[in-house]
Protein backbone atom coordinates (compact mmCIF):
# COMPACT_ATOMS: atom_id res chain seq x y z
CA UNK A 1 3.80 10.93 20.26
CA UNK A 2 3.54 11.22 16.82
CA UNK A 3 1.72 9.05 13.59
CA UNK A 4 4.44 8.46 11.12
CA UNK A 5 3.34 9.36 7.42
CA UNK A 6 5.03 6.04 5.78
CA UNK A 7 2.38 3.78 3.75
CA UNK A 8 3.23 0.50 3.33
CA UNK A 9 1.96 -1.58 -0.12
CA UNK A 10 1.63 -5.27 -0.45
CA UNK A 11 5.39 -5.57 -1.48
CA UNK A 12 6.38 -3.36 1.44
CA UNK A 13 4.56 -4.59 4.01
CA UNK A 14 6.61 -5.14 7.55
CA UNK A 15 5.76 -8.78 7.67
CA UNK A 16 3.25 -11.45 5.74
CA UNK A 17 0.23 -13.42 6.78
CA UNK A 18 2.65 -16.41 7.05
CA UNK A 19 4.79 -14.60 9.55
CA UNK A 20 2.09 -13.21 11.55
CA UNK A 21 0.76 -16.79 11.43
CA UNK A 22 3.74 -18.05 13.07
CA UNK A 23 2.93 -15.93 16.28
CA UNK A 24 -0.32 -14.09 16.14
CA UNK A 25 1.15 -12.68 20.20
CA UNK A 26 -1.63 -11.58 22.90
CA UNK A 27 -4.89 -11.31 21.88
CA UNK A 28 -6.41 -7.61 22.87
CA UNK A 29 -10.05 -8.36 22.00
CA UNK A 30 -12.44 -11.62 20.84
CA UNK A 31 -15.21 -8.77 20.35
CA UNK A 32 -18.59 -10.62 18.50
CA UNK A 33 -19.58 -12.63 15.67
CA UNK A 34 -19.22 -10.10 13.35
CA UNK A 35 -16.03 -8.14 14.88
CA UNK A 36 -12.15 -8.89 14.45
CA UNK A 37 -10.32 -10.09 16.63
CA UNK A 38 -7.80 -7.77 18.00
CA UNK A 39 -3.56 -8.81 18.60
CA UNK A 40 -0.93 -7.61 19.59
CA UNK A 41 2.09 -8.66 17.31
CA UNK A 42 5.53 -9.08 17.94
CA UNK A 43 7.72 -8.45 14.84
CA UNK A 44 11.73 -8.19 15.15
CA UNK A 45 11.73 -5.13 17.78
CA UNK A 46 7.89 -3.16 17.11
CA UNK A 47 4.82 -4.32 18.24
CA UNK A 48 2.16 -4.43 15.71
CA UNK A 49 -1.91 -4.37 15.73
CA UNK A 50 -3.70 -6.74 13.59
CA UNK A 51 -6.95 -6.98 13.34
CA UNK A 52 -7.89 -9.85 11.92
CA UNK A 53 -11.59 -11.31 10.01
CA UNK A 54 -9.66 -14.82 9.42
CA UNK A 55 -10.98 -16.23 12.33
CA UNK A 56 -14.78 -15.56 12.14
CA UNK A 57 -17.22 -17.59 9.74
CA UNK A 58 -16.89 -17.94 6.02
CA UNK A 59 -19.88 -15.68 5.39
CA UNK A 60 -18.41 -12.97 7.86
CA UNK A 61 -14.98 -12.56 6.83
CA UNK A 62 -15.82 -12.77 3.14
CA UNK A 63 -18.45 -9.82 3.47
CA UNK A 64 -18.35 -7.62 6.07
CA UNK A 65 -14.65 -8.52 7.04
CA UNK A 66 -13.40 -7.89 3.36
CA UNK A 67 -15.67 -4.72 2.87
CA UNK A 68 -14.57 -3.40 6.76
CA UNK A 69 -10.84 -3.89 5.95
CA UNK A 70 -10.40 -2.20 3.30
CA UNK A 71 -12.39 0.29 4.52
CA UNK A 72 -10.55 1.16 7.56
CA UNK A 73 -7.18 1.20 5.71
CA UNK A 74 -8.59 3.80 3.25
CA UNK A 75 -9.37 6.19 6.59
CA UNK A 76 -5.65 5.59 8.40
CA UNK A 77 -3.83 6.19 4.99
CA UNK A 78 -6.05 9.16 4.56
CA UNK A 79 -5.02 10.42 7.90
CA UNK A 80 -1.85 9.37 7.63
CA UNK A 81 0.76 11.56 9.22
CA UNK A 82 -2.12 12.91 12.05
CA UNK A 83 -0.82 12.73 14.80
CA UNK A 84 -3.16 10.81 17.66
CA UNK A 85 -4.47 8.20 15.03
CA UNK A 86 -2.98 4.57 14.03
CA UNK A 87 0.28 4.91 11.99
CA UNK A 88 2.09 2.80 9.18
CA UNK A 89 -1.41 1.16 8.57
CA UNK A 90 -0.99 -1.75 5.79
CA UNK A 91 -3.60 -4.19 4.55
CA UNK A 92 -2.06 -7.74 5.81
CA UNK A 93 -4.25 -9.39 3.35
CA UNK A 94 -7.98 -9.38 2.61
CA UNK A 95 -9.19 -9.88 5.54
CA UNK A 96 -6.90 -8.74 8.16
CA UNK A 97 -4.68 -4.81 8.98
CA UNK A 98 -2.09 -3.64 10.96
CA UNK A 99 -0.85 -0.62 12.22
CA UNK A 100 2.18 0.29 14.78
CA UNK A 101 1.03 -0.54 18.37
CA UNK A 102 0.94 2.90 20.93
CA UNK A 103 1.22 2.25 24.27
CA UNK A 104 -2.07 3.23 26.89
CA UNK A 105 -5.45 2.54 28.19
CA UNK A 106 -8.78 2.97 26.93
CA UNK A 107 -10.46 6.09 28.16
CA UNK A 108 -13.11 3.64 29.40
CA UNK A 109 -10.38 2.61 31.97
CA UNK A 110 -8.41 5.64 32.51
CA UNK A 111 -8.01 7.88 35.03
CA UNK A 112 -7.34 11.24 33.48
CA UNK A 113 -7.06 13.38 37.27
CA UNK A 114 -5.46 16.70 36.61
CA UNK A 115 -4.41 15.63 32.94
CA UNK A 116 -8.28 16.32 32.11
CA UNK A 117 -8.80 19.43 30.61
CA UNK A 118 -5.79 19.24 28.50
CA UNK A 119 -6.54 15.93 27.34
CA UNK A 120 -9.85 17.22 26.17
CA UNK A 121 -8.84 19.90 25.14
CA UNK A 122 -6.19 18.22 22.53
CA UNK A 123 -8.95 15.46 22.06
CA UNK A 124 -10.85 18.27 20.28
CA UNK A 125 -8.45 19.40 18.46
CA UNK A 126 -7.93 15.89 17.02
CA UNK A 127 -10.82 15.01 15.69
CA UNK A 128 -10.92 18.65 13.86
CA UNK A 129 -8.04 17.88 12.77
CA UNK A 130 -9.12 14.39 11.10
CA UNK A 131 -12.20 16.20 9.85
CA UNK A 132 -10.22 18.66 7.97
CA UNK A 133 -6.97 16.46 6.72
CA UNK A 134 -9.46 13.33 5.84
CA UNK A 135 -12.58 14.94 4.94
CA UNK A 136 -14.38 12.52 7.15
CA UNK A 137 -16.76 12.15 10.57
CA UNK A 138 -15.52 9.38 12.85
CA UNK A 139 -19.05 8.58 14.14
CA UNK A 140 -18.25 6.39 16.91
CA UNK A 141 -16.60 8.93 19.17
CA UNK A 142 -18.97 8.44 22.07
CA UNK A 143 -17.67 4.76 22.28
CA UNK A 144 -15.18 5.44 24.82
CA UNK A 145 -13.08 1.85 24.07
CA UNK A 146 -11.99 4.00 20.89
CA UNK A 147 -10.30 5.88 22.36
CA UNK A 148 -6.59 5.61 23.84
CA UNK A 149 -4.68 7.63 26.78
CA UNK A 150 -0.86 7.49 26.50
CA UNK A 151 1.50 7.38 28.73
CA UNK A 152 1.15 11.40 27.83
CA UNK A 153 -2.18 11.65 28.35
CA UNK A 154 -2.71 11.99 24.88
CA UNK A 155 -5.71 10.68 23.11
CA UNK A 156 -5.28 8.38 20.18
CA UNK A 157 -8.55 7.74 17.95
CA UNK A 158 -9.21 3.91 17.32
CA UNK A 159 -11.89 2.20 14.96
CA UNK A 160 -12.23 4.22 11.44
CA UNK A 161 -14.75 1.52 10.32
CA UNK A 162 -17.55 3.26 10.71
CA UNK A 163 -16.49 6.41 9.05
CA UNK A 164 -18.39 8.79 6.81
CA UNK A 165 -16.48 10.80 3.99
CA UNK A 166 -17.61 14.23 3.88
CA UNK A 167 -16.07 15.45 0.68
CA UNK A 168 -19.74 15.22 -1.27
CA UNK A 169 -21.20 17.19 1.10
CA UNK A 170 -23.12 20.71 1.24
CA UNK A 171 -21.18 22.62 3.62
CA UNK A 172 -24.01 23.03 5.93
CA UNK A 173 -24.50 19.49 6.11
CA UNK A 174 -21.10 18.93 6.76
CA UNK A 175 -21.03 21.18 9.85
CA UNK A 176 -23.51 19.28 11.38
CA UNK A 177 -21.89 16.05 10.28
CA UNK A 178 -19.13 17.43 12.27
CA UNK A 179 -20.41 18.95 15.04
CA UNK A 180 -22.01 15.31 15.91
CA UNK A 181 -18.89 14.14 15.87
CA UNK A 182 -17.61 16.61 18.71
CA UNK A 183 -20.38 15.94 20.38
CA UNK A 184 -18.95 12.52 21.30
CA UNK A 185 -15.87 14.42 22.77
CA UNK A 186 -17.74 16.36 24.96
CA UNK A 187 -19.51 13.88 26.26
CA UNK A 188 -16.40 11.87 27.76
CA UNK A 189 -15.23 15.52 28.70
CA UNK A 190 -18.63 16.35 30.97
CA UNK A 191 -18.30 12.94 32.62
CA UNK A 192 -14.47 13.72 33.44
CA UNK A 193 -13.90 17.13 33.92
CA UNK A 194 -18.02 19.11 33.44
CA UNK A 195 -16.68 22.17 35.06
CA UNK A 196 -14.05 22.63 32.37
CA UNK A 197 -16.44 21.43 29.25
CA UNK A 198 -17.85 25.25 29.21
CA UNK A 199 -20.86 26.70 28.24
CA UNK A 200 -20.69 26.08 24.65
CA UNK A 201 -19.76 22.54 24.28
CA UNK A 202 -22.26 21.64 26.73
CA UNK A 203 -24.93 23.43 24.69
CA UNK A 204 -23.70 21.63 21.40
CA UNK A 205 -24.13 18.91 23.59
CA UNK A 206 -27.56 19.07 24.53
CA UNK A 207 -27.86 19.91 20.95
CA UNK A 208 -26.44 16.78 19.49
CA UNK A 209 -28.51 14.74 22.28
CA UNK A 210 -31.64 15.65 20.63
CA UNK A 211 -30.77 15.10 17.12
CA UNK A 212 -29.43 11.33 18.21
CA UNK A 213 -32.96 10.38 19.80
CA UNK A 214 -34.07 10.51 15.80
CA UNK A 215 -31.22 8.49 14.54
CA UNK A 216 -32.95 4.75 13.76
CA UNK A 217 -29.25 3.06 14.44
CA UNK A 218 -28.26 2.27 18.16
CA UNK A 219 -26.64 -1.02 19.71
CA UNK A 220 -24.61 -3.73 17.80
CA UNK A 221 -25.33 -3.71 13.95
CA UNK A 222 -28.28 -1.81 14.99
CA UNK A 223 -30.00 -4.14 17.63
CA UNK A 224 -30.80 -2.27 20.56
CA UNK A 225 -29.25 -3.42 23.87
CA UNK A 226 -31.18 -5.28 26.41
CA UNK A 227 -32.84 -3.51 29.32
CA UNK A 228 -32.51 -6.69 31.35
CA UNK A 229 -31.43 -6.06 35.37
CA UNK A 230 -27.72 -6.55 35.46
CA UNK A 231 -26.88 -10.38 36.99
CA UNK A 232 -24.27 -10.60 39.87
CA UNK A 233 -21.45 -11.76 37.38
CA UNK A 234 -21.84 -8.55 35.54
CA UNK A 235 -21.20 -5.99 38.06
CA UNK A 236 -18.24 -4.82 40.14
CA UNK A 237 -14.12 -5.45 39.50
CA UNK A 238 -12.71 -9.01 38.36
């Protein structure tokens, strides 16, 4: 698998609004009030992610929406050319982007067996990687729905929206900035595969665990999630 390094401009761009209108294709995710929804869109022979602000409220796609957008396609043309992150990324229009569709399941659903280790172990190397080439923390790593296993078992690194550039950083700070950011690696890595995470990690770990307890931010746009008992309807398969 590889991210190919071609940016696409408004005159460029694969298709238009109007032909992604004409068959928006499965719909991945509804997510919240305040998230996109997620396709999957057919165009000639590639398939295509959009996500797309059109369909939430005035006041949401003209803020947030607008503001997240643009946003994310700043990261993925940053990055562009990384291999294990969303390729050909193009703005479809103010309130919607797509990039080429790759194949897999979330690591929330996957079962990585004997792949483990490596998978980490090139998950790692990833996000370094996106820290170095564009000079930014992901910051939503431990979300395990952002991240994709191929066919490969390679990881692919969804959801750039909540980014942090690094480049005005103090190196120190950066570091840290950073190391958070593993962190979120090796925590899907001690739930899969603990005897492999190593000493290390697992102390940067424990590390990073303390330093989150201070951080004022947790849940969706920073409410905290209910710690109501589960009903029936929420637990076991579908």
């Amino acid at each position: 698998m590889s991210a190919s390094p071609q940016l696409h401009t408004s005159e460029t761009a694969p298709f238009t609004r109007e032909q992604f209108e004409r068959d928006r294709g499965e719909v991945l995710s509804r997510g919240r009030w305040a998230n996109a929804v997620l396709y999957v869109h057919r165009h000639g022979t590639e398939r295509w992610v959009v996500k797309d602000f059109r369909p939430r409220a005035f006041s949401v796609r003209n803020t947030i929406g607008r503001f997240l957008i643009r946003r994310e396609v700043r990261a993925l043309r940053g990055l562009a050319g990384v291999p294990g992150v969303p390729a050909a990324a193009f703005r479809l229009d103010a309130h919607a982007l797509a990039y080429r569709f790759v194949p897999g399941v979330p690591l929330k659903h996957a079962d990585l067996g004997r792949h483990a280790a490596g998978f980490f172990a090139q998950f790692e190397r990833l996000l370094a990687q996106v820290h170095a080439v564009g000079h930014l923390v992901h910051l939503d790593v431990r979300n395990a729905r952002n991240v994709l296993v191929t066919e490969q078992y390679e990881p692919v690194l969804l959801d750039f929206q909540s980014y942090l550039g690094t480049r005005w950083m103090p190196a120190r700070l950066r570091r840290w900035a950073e190391r958070l950011d593993l962190a979120g690696v090796y925590k899907h890595w001690q739930r899969s595969d603990p005897e492999g995470l190593g000493e290390a990690r697992a102390s940067l770990l424990a590390e990073a665990g303390r330093w989150r307890r201070l951080w004022p931010v947790h849940g969706y746009l920073g409410l905290r999630k209910s710690h109501r008992p589960p009903r029936t309807s929420d637990t076991g398969s579908r």
